[in-house]
C-alpha atoms as a PDB file:
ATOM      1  CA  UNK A   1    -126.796   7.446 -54.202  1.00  0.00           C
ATOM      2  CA  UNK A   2    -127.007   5.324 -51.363  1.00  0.00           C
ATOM      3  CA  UNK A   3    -129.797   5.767 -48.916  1.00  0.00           C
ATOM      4  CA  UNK A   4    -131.563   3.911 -46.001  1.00  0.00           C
ATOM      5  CA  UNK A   5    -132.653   1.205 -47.303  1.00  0.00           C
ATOM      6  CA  UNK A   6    -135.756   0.955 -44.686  1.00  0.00           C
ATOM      7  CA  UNK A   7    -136.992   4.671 -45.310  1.00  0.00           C
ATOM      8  CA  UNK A   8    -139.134   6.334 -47.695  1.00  0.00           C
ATOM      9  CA  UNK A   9    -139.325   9.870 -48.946  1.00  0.00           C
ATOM     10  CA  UNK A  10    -141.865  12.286 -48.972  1.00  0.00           C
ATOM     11  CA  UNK A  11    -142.561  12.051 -52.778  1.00  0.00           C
ATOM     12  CA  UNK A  12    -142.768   8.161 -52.757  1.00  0.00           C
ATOM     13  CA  UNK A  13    -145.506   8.407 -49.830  1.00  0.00           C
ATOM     14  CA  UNK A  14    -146.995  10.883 -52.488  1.00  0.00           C
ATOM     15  CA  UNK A  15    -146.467   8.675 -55.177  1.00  0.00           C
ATOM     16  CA  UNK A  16    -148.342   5.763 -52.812  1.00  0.00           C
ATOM     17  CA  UNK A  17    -151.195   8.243 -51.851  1.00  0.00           C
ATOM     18  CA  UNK A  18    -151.533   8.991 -56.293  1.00  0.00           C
ATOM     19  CA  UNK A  19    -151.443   5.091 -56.721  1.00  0.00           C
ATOM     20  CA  UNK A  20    -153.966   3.831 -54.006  1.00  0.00           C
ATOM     21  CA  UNK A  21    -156.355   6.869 -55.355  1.00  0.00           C
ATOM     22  CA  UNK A  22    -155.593   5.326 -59.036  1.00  0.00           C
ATOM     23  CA  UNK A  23    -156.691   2.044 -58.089  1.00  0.00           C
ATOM     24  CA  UNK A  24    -159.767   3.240 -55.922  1.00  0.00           C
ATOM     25  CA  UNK A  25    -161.316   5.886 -58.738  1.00  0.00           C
ATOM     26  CA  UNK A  26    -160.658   2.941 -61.073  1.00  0.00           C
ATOM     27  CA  UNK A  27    -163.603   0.370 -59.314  1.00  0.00           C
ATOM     28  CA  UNK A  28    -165.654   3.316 -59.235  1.00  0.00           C
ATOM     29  CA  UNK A  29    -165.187   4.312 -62.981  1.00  0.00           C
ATOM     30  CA  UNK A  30    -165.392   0.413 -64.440  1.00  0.00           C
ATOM     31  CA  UNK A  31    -169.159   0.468 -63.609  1.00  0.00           C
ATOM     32  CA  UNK A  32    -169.929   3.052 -66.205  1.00  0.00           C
ATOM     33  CA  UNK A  33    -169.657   1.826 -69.753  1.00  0.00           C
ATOM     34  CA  UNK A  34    -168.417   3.815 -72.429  1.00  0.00           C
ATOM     35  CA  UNK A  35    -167.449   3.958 -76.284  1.00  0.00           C
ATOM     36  CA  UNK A  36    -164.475   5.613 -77.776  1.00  0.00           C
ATOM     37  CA  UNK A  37    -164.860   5.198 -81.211  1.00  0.00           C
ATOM     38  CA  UNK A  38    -166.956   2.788 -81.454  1.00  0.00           C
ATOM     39  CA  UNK A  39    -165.391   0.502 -79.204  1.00  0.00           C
ATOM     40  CA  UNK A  40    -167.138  -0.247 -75.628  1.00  0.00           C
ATOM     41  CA  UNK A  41    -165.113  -0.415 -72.927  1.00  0.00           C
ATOM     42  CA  UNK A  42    -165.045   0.719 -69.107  1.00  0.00           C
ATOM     43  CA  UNK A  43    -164.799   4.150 -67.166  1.00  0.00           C
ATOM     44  CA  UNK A  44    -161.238   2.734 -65.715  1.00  0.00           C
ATOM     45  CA  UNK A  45    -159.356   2.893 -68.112  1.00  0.00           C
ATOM     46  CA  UNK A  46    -159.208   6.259 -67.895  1.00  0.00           C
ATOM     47  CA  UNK A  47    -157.177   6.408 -64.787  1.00  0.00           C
ATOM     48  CA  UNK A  48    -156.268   2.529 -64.424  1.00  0.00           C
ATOM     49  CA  UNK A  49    -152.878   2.432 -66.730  1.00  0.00           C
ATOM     50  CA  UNK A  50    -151.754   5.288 -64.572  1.00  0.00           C
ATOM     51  CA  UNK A  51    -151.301   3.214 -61.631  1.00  0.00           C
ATOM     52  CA  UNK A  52    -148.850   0.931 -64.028  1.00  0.00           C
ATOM     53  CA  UNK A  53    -146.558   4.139 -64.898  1.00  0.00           C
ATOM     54  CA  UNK A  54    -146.508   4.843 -61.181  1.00  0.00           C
ATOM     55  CA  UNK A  55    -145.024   1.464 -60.545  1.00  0.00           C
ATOM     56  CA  UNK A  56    -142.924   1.644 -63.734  1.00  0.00           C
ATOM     57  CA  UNK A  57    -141.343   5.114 -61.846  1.00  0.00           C
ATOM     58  CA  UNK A  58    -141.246   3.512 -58.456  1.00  0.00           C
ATOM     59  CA  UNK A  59    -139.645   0.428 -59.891  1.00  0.00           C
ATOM     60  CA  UNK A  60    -136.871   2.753 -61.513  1.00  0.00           C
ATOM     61  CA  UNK A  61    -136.279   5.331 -59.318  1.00  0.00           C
ATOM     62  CA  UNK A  62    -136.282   2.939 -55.962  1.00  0.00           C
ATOM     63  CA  UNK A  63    -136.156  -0.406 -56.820  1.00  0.00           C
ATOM     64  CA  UNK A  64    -138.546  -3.355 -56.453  1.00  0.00           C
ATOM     65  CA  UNK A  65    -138.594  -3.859 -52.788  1.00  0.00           C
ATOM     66  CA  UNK A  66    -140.721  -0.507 -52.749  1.00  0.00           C
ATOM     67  CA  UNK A  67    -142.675  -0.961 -55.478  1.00  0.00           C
ATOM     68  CA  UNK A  68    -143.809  -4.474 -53.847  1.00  0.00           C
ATOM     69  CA  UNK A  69    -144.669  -2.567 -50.769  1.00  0.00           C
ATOM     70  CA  UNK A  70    -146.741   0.323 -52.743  1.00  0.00           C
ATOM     71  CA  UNK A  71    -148.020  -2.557 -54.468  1.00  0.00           C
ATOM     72  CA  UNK A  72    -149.486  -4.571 -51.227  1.00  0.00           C
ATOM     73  CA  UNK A  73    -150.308  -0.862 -50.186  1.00  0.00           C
ATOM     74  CA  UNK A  74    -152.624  -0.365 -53.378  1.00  0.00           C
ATOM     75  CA  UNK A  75    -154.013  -3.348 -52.443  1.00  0.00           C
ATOM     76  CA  UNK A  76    -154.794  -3.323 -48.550  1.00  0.00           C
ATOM     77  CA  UNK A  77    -156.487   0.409 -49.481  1.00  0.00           C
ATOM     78  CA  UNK A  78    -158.530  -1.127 -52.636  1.00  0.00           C
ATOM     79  CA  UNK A  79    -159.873  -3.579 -50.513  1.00  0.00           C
ATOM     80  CA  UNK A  80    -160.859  -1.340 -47.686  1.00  0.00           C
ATOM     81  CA  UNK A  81    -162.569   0.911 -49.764  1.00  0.00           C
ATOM     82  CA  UNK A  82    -164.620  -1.984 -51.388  1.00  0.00           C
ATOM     83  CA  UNK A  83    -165.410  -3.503 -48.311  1.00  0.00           C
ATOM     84  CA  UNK A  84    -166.587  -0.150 -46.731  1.00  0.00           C
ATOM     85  CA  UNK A  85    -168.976  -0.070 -49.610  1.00  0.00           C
ATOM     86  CA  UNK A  86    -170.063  -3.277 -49.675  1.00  0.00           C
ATOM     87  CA  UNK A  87    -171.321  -2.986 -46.160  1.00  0.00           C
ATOM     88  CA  UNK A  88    -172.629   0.779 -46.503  1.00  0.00           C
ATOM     89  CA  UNK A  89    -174.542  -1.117 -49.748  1.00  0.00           C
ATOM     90  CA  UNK A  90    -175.666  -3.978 -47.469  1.00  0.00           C
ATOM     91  CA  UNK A  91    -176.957  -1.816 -44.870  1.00  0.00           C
ATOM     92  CA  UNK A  92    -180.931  -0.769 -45.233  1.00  0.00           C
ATOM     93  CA  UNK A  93    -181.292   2.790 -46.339  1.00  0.00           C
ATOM     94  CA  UNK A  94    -183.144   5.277 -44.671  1.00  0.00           C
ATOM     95  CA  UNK A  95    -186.903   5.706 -45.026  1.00  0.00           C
ATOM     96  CA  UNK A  96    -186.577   8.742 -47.378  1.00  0.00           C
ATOM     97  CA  UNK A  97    -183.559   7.362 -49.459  1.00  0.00           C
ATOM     98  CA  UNK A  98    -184.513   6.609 -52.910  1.00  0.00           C
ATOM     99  CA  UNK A  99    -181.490   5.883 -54.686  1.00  0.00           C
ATOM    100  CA  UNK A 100    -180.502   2.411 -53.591  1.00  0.00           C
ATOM    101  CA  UNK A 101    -180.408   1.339 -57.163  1.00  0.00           C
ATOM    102  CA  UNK A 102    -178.085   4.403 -58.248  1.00  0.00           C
ATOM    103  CA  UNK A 103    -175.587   3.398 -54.951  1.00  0.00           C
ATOM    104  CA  UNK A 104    -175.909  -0.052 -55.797  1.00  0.00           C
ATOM    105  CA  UNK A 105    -174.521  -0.230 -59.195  1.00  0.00           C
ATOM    106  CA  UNK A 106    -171.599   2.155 -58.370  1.00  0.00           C
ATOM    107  CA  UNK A 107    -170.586   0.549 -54.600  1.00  0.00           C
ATOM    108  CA  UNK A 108    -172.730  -2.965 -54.828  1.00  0.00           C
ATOM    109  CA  UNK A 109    -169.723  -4.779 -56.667  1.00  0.00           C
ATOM    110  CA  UNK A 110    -170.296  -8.025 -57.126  1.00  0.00           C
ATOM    111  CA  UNK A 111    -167.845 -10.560 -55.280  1.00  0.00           C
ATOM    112  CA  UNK A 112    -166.851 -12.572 -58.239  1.00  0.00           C
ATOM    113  CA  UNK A 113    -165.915  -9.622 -60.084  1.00  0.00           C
ATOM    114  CA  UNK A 114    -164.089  -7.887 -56.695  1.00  0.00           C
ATOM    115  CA  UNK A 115    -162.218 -11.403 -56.415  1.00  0.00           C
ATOM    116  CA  UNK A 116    -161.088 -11.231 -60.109  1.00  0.00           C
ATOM    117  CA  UNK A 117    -160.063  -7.712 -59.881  1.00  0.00           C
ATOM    118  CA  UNK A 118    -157.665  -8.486 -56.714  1.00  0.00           C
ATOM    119  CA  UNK A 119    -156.282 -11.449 -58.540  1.00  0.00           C
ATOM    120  CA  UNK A 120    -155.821  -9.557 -61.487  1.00  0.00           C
ATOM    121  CA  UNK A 121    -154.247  -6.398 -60.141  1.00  0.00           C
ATOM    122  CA  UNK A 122    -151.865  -8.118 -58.140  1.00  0.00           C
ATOM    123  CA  UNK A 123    -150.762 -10.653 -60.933  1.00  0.00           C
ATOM    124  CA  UNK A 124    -150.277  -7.985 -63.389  1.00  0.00           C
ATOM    125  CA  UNK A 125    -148.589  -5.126 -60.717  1.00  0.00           C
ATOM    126  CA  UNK A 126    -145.877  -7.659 -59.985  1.00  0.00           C
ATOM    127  CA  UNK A 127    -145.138  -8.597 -63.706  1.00  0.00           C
ATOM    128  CA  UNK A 128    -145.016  -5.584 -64.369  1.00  0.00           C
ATOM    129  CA  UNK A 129    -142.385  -4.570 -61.811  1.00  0.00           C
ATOM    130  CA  UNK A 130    -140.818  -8.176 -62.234  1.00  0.00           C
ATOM    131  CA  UNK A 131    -140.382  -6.940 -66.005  1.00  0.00           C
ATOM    132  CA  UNK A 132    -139.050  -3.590 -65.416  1.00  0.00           C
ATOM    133  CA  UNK A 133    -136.594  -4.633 -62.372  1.00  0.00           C
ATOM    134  CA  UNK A 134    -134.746  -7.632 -64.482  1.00  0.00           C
ATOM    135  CA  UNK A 135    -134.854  -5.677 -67.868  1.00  0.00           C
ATOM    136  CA  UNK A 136    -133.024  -2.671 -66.010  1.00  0.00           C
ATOM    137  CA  UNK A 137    -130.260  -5.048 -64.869  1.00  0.00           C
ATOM    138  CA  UNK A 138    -129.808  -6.294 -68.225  1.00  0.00           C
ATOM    139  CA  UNK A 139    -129.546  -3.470 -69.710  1.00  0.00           C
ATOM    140  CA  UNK A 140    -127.598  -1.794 -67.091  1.00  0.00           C
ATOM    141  CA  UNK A 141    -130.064   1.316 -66.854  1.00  0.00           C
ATOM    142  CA  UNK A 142    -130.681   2.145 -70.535  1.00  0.00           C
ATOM    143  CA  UNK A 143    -133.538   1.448 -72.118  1.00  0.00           C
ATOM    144  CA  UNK A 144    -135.961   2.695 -70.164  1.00  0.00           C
ATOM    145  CA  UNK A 145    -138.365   3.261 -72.879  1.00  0.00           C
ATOM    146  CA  UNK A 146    -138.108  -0.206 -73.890  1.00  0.00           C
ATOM    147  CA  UNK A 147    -138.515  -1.866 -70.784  1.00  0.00           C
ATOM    148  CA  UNK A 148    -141.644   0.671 -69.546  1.00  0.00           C
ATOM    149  CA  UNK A 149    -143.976  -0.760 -72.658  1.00  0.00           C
ATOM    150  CA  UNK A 150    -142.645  -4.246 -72.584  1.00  0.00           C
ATOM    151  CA  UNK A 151    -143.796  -3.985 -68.538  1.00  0.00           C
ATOM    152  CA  UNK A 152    -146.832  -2.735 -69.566  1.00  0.00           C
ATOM    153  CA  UNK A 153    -146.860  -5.548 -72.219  1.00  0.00           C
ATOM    154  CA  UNK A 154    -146.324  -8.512 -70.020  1.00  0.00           C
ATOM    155  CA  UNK A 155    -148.672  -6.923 -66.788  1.00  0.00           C
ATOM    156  CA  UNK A 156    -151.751  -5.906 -68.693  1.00  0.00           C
ATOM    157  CA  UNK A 157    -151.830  -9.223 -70.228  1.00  0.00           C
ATOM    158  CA  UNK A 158    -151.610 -10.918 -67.063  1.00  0.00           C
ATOM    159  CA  UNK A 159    -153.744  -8.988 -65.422  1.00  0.00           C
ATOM    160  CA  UNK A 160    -156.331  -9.298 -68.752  1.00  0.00           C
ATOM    161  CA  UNK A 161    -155.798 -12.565 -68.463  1.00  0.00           C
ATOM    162  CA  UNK A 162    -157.106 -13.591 -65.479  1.00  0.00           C
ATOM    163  CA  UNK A 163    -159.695 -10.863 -64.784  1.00  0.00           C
ATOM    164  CA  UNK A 164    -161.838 -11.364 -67.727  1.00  0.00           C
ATOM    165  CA  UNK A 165    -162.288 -15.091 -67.367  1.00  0.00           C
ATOM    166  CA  UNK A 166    -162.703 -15.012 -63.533  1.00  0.00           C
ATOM    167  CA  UNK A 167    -165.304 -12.002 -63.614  1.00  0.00           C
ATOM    168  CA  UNK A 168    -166.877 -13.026 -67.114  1.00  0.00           C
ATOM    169  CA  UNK A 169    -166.541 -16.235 -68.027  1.00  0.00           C
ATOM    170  CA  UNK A 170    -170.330 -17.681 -68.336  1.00  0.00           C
ATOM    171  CA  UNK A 171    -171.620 -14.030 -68.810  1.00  0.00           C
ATOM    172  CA  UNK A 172    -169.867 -12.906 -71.744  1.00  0.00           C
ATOM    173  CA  UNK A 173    -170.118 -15.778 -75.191  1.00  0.00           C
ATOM    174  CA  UNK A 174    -166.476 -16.931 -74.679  1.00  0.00           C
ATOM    175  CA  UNK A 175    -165.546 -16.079 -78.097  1.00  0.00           C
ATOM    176  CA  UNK A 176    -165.768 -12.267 -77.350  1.00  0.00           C
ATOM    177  CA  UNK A 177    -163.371 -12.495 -74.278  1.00  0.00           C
ATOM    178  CA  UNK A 178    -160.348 -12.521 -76.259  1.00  0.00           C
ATOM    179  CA  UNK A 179    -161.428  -9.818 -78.364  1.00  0.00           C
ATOM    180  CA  UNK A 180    -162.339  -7.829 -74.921  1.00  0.00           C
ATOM    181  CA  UNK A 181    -158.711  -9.124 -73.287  1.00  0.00           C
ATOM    182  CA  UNK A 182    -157.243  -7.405 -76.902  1.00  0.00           C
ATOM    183  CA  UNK A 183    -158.219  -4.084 -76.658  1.00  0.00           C
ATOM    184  CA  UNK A 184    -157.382  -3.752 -72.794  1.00  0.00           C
ATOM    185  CA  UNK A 185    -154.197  -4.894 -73.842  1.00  0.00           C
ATOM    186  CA  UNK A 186    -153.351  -2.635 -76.745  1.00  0.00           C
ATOM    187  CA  UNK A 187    -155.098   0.416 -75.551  1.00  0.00           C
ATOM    188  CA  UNK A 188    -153.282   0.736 -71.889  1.00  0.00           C
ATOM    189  CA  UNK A 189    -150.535   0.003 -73.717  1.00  0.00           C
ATOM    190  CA  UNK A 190    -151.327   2.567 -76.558  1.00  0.00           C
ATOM    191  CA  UNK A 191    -151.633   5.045 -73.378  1.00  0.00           C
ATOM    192  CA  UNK A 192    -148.774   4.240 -72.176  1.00  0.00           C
ATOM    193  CA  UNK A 193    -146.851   5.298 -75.227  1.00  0.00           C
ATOM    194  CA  UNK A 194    -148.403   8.498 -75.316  1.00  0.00           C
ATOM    195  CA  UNK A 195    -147.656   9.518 -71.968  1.00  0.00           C
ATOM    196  CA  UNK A 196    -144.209   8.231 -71.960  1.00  0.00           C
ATOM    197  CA  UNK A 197    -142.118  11.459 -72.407  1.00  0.00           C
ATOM    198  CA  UNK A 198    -144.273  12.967 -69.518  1.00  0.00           C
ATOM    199  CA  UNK A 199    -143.038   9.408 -67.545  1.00  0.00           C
ATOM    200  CA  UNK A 200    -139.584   9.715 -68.938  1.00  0.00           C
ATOM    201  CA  UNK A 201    -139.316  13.400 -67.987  1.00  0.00           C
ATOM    202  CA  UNK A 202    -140.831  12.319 -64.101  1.00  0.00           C
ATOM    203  CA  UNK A 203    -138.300   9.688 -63.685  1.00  0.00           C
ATOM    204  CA  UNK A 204    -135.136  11.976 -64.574  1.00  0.00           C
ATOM    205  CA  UNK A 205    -136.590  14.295 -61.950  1.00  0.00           C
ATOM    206  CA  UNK A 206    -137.434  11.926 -59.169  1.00  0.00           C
ATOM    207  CA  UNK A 207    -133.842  10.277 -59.923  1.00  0.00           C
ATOM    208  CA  UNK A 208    -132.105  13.902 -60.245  1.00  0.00           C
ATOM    209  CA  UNK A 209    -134.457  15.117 -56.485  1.00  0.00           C
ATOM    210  CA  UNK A 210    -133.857  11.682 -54.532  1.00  0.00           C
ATOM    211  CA  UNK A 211    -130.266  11.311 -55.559  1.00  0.00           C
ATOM    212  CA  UNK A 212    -131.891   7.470 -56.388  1.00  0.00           C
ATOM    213  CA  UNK A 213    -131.366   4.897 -58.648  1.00  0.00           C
ATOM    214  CA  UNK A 214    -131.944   1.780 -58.042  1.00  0.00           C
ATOM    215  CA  UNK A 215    -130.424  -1.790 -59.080  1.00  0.00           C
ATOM    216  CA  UNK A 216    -132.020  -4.649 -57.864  1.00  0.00           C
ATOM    217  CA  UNK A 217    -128.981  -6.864 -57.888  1.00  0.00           C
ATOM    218  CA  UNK A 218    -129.085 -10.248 -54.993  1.00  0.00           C
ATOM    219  CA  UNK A 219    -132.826  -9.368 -54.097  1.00  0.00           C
ATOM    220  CA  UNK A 220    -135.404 -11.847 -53.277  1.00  0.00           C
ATOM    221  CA  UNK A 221    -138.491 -11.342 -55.025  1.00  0.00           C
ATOM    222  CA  UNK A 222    -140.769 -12.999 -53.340  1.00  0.00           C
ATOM    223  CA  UNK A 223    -144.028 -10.988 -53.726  1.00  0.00           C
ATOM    224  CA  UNK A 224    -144.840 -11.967 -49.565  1.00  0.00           C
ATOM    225  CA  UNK A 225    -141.354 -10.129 -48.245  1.00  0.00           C
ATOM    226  CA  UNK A 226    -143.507  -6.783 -47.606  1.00  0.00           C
ATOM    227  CA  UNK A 227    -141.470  -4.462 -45.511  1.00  0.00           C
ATOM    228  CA  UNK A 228    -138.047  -6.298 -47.387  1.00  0.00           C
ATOM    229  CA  UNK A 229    -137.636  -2.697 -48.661  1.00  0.00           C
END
């Protein structure tokens, strides 16, 4: 059960390649608007929560120290890819290009709301894996369940948090961004639920394949020790 502590396996790199394209699809999907029952809410949250059960696994199967790393990997990738468009937006289009507007509203994100999404996803990625790490210990591995929606709990509400006020606040009346930080909240979290025996029944396999499972006992988490894998 004990492996080297500074490597990575094939199906976490695949795990880190799934995340990153999570997180990327996401930006692209939160500028469509859609209803589900009468409810508005964003194109991302179709794929977004899925980048929380991939940390949830990673956090299980090999430990915090690697899901802070996939984390600041998520992130590094996220913000290439909206810098890349950001400049591709900025630059002039050619003379026979007529969909600047169309490109615009899908790449031109705004940096207020590109600020508040960093904050957000970062703030709510490492409660989440905070959550999951120290409930695991407690529990001394059982639980899992438990300690995957509580995770979910605690990191979408961080992340609601401080997204919706940073990329809203002003624009949207302020008594409607609670109800908006509400629903993000209880629907990831609904979809987590629903997906959870598919995440339970990854987890036993990744732990069962890696010969893996990791207890984060005497680590430092300090969100800024990167490659402290």
């Amino acid at each position: 059960m004990n492996k080297a502590k500074s490597s990575v396996s094939v199906l976490f790199m695949l795990f880190s390649i799934l995340f990153c394209v999570c997180l990327i699809a996401a930006n692209v999907l939160e500028t469509k608007q859609i209803s589900i029952g009468g409810i508005s809410l964003t194109g991302g949250l179709l794929v977004f929560p899925v980048s929380y059960i991939i940390n949830d696994c990673v956090c299980e199967v090999w430990g915090y120290g690697k899901a802070r790393l996939l984390i600041w990997i998520g992130f590094a990738m996220n913000f290439f890819f909206v810098s890349l468009g950001a400049l591709c937006d900025a630059i002039p289009g050619a003379p026979y290009w007529t969909n600047d507007a169309g490109f615009h509203a899908v790449f031109g994100l705004a940096p207020r709301i590109a600020l508040a999404s960093f904050v957000a996803f970062i703030a709510g990625s490492f409660v989440n894996a905070y959550i999951m790490s120290r409930m695991k210990i407690r529990d001394k591995g059982k639980n899992f369940s438990a300690r995957a929606i509580l995770s979910t709990v605690f990191g979408e509400t961080a992340d609601s948090l401080l997204f919706f006020p940073l990329a809203l606040g002003g624009v949207v009346p302020l008594n409607e961004l609670p109800k908006l930080m509400l629903w993000q909240v209880l629907l990831k979290t609904v979809y987590e639920i629903v997906v959870l025996p598919v995440t339970i029944k990854v987890v036993k396999f990744l732990k069962s394949h890696e010969g893996e499972d990791a207890y984060d006992d005497g680590i430092s988490y300090n969100i800024l020790k990167i490659f402290n894998i």
